[in-house]
N, C-alpha and C. Protein backbone atom coordinates (compact mmCIF):
# COMPACT_ATOMS: atom_id res chain seq x y z
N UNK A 1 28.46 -1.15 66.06
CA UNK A 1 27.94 -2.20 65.18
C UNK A 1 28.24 -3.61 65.70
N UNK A 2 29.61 -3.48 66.03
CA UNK A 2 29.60 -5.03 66.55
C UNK A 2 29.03 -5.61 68.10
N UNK A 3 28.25 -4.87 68.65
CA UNK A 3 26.99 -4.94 69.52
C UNK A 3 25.58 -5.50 69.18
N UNK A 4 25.36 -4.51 67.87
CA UNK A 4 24.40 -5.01 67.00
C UNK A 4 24.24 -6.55 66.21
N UNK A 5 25.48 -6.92 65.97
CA UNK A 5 26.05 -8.37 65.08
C UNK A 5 25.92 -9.02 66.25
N UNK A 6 26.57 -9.08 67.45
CA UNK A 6 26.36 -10.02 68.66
C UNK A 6 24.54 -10.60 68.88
N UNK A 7 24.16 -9.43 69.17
CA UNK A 7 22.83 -9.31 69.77
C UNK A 7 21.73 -9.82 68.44
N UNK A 8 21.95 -9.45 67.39
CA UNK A 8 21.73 -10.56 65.99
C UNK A 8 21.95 -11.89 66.28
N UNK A 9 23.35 -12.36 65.86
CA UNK A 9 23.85 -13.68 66.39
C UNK A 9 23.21 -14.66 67.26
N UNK A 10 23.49 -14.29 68.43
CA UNK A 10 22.82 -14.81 69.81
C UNK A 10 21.38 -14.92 69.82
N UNK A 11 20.32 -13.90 69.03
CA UNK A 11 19.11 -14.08 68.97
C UNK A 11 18.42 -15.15 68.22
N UNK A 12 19.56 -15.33 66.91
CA UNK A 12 18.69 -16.40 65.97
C UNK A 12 19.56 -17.09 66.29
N UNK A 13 20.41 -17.25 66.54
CA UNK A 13 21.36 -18.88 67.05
C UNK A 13 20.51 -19.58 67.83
N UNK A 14 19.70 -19.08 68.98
CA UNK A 14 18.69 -19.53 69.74
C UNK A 14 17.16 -19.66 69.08
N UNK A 15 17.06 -19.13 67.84
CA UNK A 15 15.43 -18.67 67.58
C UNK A 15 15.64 -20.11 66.73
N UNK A 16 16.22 -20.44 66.07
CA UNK A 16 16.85 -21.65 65.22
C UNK A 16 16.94 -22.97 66.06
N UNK A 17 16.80 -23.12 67.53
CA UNK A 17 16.84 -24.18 68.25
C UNK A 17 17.95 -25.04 67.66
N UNK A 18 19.00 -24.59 67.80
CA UNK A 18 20.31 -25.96 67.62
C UNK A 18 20.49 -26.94 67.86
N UNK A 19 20.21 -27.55 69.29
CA UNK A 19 20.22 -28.46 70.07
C UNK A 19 19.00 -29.36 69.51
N UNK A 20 18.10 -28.56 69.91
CA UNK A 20 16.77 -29.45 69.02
C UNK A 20 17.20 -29.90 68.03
N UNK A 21 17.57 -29.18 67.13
CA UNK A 21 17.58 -29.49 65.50
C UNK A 21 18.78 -30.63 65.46
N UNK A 22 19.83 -30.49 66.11
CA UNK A 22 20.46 -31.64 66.23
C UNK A 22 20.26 -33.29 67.02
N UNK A 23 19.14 -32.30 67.39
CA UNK A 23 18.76 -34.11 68.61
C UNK A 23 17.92 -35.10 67.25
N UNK A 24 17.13 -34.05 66.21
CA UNK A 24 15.86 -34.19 65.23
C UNK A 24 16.98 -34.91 64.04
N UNK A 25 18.11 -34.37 63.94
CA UNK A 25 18.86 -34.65 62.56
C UNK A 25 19.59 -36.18 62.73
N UNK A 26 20.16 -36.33 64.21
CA UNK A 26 21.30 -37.68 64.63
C UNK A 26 19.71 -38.68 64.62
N UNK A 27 18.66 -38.18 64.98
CA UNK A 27 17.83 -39.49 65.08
C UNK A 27 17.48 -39.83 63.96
N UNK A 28 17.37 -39.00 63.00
CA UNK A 28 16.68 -39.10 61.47
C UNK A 28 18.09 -39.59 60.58
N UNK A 29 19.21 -39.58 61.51
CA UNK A 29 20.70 -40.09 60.85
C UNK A 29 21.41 -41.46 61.62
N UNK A 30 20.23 -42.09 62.38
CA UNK A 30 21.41 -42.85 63.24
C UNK A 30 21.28 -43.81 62.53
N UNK A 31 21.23 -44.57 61.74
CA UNK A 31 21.83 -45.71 60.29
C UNK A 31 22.39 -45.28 59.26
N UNK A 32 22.70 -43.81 59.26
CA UNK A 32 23.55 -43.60 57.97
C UNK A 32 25.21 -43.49 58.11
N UNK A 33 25.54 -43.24 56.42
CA UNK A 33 27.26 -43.33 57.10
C UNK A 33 27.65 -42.07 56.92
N UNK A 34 28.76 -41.96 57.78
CA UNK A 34 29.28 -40.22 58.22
C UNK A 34 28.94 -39.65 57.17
N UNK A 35 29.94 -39.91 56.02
CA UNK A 35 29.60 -39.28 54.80
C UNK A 35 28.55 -38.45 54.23
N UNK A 36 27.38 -39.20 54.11
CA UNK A 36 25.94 -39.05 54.09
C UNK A 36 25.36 -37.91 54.94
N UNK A 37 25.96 -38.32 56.31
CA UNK A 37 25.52 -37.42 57.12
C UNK A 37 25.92 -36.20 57.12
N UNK A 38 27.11 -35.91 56.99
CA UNK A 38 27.98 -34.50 56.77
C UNK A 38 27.21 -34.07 55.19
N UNK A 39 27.03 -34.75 54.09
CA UNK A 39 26.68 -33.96 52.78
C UNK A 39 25.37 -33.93 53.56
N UNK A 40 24.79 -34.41 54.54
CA UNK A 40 22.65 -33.65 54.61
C UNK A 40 23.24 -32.84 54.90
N UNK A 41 24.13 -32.37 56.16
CA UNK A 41 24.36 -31.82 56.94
C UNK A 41 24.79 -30.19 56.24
N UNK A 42 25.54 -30.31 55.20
CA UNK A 42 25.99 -29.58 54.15
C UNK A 42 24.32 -28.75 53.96
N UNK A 43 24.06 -29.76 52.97
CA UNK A 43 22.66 -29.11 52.31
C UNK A 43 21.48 -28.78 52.72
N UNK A 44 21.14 -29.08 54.50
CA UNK A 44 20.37 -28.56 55.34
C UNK A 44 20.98 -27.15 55.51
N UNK A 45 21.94 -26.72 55.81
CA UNK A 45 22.93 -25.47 56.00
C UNK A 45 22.52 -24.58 55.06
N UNK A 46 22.69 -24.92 53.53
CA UNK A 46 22.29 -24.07 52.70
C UNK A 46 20.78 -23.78 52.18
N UNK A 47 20.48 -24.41 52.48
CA UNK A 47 18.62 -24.27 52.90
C UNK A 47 18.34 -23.16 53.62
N UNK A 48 18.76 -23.95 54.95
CA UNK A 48 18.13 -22.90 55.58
C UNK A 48 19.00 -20.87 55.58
N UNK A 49 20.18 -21.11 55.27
CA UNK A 49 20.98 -19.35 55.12
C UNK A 49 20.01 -19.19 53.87
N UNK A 50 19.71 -19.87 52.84
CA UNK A 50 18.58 -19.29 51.36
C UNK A 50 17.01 -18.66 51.85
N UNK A 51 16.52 -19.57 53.12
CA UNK A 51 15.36 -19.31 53.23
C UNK A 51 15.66 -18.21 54.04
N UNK A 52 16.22 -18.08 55.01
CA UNK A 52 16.46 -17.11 55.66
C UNK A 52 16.22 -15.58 55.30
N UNK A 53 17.40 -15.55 54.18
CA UNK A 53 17.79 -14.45 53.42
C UNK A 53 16.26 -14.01 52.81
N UNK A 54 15.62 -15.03 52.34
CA UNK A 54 14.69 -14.72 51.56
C UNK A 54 13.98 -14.02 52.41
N UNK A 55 13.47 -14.42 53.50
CA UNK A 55 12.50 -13.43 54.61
C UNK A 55 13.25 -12.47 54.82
N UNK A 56 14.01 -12.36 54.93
CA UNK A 56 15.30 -11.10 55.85
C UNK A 56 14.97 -9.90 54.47
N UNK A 57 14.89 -10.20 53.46
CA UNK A 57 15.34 -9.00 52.21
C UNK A 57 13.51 -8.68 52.06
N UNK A 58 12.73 -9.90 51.69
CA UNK A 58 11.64 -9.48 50.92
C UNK A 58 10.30 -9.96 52.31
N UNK A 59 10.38 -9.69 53.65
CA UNK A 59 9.45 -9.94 54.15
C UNK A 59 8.77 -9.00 54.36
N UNK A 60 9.61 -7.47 54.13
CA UNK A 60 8.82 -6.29 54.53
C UNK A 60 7.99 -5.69 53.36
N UNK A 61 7.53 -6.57 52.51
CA UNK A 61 6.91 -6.30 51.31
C UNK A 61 5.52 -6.64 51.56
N UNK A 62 5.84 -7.40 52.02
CA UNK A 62 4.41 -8.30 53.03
C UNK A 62 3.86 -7.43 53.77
N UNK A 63 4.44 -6.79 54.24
CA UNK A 63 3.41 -5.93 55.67
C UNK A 63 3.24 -5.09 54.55
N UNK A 64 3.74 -4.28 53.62
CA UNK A 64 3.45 -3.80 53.05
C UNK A 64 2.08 -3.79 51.84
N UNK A 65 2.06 -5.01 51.31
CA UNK A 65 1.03 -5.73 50.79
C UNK A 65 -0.34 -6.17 51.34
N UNK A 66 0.16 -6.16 52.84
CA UNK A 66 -1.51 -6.84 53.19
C UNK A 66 -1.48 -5.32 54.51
N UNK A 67 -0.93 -4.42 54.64
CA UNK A 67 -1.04 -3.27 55.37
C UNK A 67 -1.21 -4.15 57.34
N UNK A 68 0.05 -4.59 57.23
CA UNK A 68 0.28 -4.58 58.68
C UNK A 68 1.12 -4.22 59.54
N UNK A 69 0.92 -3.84 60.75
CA UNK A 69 1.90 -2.87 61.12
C UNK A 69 3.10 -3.82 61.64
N UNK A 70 3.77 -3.17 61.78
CA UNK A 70 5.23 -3.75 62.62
C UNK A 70 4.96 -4.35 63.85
N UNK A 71 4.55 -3.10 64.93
CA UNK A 71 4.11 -3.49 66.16
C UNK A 71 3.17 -5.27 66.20
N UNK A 72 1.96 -4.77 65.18
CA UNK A 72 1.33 -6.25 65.04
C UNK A 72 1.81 -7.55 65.25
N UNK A 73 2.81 -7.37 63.91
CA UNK A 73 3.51 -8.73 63.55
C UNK A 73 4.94 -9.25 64.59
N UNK A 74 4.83 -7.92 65.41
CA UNK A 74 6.14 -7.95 66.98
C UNK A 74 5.07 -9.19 67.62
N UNK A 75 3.59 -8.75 68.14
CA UNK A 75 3.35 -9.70 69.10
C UNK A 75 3.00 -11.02 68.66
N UNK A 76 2.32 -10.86 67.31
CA UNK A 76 2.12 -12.27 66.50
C UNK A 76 3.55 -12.71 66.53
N UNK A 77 4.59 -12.41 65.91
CA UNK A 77 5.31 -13.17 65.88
C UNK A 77 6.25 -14.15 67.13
N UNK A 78 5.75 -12.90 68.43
CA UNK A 78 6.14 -13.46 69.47
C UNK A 78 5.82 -14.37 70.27
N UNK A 79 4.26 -14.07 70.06
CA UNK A 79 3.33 -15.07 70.54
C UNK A 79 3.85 -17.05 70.01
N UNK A 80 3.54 -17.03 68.75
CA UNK A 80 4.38 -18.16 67.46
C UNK A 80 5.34 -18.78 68.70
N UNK A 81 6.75 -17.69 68.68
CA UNK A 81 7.83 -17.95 69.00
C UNK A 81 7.58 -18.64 70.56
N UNK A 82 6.51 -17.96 71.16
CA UNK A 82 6.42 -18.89 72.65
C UNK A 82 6.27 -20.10 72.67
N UNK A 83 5.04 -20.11 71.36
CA UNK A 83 4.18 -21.68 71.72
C UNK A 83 4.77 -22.46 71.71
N UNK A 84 6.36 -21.80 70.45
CA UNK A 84 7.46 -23.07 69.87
C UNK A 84 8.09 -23.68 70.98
N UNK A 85 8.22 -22.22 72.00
CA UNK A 85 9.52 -22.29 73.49
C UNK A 85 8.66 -23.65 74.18
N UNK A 86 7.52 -23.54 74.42
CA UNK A 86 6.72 -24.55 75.56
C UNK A 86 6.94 -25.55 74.56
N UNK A 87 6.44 -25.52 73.28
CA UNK A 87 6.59 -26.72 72.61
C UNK A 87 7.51 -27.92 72.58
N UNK A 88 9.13 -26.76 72.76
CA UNK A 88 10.34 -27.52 72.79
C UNK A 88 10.72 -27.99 74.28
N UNK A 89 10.19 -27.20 75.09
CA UNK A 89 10.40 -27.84 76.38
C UNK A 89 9.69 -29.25 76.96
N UNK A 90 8.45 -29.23 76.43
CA UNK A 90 7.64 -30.05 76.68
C UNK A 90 7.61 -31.64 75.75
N UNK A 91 7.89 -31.01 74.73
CA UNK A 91 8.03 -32.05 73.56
C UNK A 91 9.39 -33.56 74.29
N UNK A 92 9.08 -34.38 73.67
CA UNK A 92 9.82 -36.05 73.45
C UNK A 92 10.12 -35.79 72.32
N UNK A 93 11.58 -36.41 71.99
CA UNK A 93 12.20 -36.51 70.78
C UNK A 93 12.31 -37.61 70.70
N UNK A 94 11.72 -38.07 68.76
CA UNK A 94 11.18 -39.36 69.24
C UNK A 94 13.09 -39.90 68.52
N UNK A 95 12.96 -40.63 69.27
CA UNK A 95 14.51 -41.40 69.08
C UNK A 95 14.72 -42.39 67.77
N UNK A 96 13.15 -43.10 67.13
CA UNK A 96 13.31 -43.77 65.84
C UNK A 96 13.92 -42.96 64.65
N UNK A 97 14.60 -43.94 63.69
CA UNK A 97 14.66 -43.51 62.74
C UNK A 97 13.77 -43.20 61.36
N UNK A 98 13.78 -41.74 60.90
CA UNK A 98 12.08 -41.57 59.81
C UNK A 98 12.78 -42.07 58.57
N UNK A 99 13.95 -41.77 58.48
CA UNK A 99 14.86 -41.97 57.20
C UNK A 99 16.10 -42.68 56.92
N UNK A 100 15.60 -44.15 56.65
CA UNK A 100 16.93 -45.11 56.69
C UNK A 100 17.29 -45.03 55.34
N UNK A 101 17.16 -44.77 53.92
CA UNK A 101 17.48 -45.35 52.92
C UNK A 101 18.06 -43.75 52.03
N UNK A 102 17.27 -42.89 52.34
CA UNK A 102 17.58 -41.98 51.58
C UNK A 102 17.43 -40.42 52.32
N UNK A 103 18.41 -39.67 53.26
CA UNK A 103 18.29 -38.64 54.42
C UNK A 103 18.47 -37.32 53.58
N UNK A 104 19.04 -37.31 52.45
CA UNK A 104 18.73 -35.98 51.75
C UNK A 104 17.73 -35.62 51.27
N UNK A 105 16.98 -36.54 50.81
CA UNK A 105 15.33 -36.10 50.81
C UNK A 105 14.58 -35.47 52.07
N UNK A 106 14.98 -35.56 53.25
CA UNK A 106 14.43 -34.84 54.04
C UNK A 106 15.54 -33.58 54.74
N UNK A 107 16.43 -33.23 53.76
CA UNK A 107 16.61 -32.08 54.45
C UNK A 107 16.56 -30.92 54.01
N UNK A 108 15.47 -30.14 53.22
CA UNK A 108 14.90 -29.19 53.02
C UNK A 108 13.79 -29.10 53.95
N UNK A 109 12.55 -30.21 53.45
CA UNK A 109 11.60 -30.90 54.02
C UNK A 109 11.46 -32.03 55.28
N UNK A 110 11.86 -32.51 56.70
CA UNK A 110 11.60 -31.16 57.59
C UNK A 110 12.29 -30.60 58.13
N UNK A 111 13.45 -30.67 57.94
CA UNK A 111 14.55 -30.51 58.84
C UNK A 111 15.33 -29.23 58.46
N UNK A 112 14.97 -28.49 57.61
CA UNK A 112 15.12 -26.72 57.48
C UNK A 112 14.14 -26.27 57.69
N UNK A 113 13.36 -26.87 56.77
CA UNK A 113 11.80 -26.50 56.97
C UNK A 113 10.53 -27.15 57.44
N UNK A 114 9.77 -27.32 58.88
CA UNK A 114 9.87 -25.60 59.16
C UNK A 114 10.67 -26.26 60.75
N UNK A 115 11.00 -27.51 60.88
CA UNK A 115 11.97 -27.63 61.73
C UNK A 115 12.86 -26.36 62.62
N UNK A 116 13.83 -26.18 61.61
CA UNK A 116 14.79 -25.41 61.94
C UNK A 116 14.43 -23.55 61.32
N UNK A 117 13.73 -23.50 60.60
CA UNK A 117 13.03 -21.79 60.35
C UNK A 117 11.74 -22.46 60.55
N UNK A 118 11.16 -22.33 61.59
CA UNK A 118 9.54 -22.44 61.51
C UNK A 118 9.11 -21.04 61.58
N UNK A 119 7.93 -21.15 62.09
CA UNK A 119 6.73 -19.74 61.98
C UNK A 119 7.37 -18.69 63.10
N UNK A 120 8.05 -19.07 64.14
CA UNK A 120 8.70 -18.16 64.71
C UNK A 120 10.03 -17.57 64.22
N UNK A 121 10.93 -18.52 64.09
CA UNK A 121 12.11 -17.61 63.20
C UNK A 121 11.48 -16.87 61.72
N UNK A 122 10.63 -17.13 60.98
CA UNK A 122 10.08 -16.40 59.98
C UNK A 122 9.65 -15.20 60.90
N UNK A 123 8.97 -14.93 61.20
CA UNK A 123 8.36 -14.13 62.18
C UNK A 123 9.27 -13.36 62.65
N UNK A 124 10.35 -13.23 63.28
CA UNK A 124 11.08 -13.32 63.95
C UNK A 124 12.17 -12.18 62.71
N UNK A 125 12.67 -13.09 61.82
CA UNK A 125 13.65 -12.82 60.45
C UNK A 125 12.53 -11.31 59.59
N UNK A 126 11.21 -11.59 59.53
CA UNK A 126 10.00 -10.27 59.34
C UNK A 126 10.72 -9.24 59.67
N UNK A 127 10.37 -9.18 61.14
CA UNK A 127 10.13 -7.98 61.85
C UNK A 127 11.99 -7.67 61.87
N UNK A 128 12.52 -7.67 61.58
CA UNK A 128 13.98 -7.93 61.46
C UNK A 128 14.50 -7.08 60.76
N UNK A 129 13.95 -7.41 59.32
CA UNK A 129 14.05 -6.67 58.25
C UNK A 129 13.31 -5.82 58.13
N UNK A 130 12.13 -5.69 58.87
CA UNK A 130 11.60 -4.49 58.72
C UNK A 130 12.44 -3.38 59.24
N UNK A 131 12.65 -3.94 60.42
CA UNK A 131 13.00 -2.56 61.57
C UNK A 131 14.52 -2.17 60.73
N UNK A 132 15.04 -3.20 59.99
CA UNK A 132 16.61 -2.31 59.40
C UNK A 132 16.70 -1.84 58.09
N UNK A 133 16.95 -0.17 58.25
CA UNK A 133 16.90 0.65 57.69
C UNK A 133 17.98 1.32 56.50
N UNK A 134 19.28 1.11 57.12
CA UNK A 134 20.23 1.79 56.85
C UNK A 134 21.01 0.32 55.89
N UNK A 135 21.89 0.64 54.76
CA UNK A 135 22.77 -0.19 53.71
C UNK A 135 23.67 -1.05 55.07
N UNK A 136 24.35 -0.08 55.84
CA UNK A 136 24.93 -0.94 57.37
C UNK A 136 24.57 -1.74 58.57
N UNK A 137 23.19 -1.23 58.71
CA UNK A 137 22.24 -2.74 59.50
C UNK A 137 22.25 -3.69 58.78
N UNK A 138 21.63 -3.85 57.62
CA UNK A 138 21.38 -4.81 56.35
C UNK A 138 22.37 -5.31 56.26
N UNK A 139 23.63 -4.79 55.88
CA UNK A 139 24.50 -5.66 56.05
C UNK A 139 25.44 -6.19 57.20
N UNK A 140 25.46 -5.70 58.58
CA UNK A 140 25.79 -6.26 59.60
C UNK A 140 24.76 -7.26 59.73
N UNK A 141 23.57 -7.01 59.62
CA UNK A 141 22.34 -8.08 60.48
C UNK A 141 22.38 -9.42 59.02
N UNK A 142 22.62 -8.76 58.17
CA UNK A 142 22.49 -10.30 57.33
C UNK A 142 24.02 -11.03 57.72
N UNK A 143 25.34 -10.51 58.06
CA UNK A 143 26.17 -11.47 58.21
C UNK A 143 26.29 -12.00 59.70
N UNK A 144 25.36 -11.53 60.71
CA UNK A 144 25.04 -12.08 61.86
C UNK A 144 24.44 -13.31 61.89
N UNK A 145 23.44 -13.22 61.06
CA UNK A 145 22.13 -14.08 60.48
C UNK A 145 23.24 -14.63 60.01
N UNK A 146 23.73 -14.92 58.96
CA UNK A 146 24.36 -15.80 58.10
C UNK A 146 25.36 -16.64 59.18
N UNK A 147 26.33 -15.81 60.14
CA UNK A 147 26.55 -16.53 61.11
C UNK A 147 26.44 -17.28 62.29
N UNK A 148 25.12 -17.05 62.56
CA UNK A 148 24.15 -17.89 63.49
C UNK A 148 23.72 -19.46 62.35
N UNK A 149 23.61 -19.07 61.44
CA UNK A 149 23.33 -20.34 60.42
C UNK A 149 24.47 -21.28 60.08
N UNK A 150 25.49 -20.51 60.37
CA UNK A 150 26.76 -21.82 59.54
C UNK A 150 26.87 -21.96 61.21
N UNK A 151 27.22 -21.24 62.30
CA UNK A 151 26.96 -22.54 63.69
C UNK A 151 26.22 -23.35 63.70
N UNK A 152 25.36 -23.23 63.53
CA UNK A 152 24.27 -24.18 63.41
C UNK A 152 24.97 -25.50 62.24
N UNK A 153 25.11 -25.17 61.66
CA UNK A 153 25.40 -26.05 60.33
C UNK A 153 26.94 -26.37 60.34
N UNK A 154 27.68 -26.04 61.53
CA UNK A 154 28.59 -26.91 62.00
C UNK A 154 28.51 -27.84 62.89
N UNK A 155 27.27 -27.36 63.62
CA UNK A 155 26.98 -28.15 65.29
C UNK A 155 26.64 -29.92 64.24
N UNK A 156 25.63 -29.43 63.19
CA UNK A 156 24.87 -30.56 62.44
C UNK A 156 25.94 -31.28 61.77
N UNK A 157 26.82 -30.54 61.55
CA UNK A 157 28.31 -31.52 60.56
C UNK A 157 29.03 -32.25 61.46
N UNK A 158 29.14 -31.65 62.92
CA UNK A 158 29.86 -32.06 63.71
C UNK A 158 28.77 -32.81 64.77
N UNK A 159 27.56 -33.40 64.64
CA UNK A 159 26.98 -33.43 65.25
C UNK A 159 27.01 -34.89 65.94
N UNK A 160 27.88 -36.20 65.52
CA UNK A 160 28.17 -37.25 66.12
C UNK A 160 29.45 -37.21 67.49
N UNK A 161 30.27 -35.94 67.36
CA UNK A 161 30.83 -35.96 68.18
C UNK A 161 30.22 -34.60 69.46
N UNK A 162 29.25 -34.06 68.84
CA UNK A 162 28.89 -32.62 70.27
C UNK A 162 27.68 -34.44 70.55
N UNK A 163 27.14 -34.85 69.94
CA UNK A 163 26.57 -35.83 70.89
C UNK A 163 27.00 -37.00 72.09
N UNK A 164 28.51 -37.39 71.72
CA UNK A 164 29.21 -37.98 72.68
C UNK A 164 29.93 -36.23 73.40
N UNK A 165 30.15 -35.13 73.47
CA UNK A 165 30.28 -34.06 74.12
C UNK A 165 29.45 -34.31 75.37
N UNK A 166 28.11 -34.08 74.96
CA UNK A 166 27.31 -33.44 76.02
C UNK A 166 26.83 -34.98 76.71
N UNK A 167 27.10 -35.93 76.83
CA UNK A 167 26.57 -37.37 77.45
C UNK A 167 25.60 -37.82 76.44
N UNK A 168 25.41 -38.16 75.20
CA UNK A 168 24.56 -38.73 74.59
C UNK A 168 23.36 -37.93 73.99
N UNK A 169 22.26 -39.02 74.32
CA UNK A 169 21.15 -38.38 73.43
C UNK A 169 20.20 -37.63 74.24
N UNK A 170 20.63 -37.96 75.78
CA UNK A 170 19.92 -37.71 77.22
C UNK A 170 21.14 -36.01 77.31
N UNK A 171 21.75 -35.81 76.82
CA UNK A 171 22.55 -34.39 77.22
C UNK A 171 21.92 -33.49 76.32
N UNK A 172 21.30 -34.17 75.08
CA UNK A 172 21.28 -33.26 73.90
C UNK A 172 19.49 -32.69 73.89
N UNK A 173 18.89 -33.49 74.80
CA UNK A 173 17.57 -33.57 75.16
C UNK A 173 17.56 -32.66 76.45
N UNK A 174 18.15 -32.22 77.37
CA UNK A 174 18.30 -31.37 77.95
C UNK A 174 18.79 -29.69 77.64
N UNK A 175 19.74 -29.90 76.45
CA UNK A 175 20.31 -28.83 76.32
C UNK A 175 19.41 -27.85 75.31
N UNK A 176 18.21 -29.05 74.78
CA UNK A 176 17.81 -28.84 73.94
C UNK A 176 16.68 -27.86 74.70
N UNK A 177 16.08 -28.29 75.95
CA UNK A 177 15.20 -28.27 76.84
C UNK A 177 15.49 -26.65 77.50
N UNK A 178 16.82 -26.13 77.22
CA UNK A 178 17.48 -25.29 77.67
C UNK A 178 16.96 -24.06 77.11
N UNK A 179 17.68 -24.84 75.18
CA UNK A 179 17.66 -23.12 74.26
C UNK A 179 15.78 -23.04 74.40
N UNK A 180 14.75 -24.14 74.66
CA UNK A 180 13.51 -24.19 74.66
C UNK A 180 13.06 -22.47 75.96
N UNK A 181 13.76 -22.33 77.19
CA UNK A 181 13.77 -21.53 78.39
C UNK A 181 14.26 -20.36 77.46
N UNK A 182 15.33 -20.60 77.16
CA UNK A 182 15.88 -18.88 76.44
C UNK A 182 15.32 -18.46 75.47
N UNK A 183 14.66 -19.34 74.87
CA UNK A 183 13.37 -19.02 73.33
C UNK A 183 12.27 -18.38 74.07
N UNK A 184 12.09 -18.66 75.08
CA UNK A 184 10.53 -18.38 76.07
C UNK A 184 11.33 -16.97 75.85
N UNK A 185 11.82 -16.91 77.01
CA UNK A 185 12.40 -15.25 77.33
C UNK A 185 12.75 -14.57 75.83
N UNK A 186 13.23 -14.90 74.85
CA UNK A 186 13.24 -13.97 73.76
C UNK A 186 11.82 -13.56 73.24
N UNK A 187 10.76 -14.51 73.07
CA UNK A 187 9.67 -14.15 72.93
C UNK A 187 8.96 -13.41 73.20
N UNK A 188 8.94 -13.19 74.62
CA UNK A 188 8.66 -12.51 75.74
C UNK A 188 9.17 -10.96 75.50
N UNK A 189 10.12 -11.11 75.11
CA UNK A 189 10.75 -9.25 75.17
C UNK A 189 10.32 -9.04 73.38
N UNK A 190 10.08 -9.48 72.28
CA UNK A 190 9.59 -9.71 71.42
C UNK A 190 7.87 -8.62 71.67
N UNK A 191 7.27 -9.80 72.33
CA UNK A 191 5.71 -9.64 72.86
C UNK A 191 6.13 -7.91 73.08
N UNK A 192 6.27 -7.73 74.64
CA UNK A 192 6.48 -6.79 75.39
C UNK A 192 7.13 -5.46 74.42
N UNK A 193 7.79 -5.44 73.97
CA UNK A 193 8.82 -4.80 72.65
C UNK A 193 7.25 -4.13 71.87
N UNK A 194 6.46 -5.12 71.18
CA UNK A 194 5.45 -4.84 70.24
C UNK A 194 3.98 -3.61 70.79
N UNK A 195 4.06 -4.34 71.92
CA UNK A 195 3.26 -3.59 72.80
C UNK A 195 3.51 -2.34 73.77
N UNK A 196 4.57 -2.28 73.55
CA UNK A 196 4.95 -0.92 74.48
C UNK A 196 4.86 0.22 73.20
N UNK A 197 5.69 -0.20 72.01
CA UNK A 197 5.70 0.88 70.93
C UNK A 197 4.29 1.14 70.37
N UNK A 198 3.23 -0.49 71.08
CA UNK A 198 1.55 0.12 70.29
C UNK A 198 1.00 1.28 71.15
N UNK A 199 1.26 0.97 72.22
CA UNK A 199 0.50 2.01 73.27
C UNK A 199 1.45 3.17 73.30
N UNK A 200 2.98 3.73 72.71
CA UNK A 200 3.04 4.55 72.71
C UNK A 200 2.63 5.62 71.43
């Protein structure tokens, strides 16, 4: 099991783009005061472990409801998850600030969502819950999940000092550029994954 929790972990720690999400949060925070920043930082956290959960328990109701298969929603969802990978590699982070006066208003809206769970980690969190079966996946894979989310939601609490860490806003734009390469490749075995079990 604790193979299974790793390989959880490590998948959405990356499907969640951290780096991104922190390059997206210090720019949408660089006039506020710590304070401020640590309570978004707080309540982006619990956003996104709520939305999470919510796909993780009730997404396989869905395939169920509109009759789609698993395999399907493997390559759709993988496909999603690529465009995001090129997206993040390719993408400029724009360095202005969107939110000088009031930053908790935007952290449900965009900065959990769909920022940090977009259409690929949904996708992604789906097929997830579908494939786990047993009372002991469910609950190893939700406290994997849950712990890929509070990293995340420490990197964001702690996120004025991993930005003087990594050299600035130019380290965090690279690293970001990084989890963008390892999102490709998860996708990819995602894709490949969907399509080997269609044709068998």
């Amino acid at each position: 099991m604790w193979a299974f929790f790793i390989s959880v972990y490590i998948k959405f720690f990356f499907i969640m783009t951290p780096f991104f999400v922190v390059t997206v949060f210090l720019s949408m925070t660089k006039n506020v005061h710590i304070k401020d920043k640590q309570h978004a930082a707080i309540k982006v956290t619990l956003a996104i472990a709520l939305t999470c959960l919510i796909v993780l328990y009730f997404g396989k109701y869905i395939f169920e409801i509109f009759g789609i298969t698993l395999d399907a929603f493997r390559i759709g969802a993988g496909t999603l998850l690529f465009l995001s990978a090129i997206d993040l590699v390719r993408k400029d982070v724009d360095s202005e600030v969107t939110c000088k006066t009031d930053i908790l208003k935007q952290t449900v809206v965009p900065l959990a969502i769909p920022i940090t769970v977009g259409p690929g980690t949904i996708g992604a969190l789906m097929v997830m819950g579908a494939e786990m079966k047993s009372v002991a996946t469910i609950t190893v894979g939700s406290l994997a999940l849950l712990s890929a989310v509070l990293s995340v939601g420490i990197m964001l609490y702690l996120s004025s000092a991993i930005q003087k860490l990594v050299g600035g806003q130019t380290g965090l734009i690279v690293m970001s550029k990084v989890t963008g390469l390892v999102l490709s490749a998860l996708s990819a075995q995602i894709i490949f994954t969907g399509i080997k079990s269609f044709l068998n």
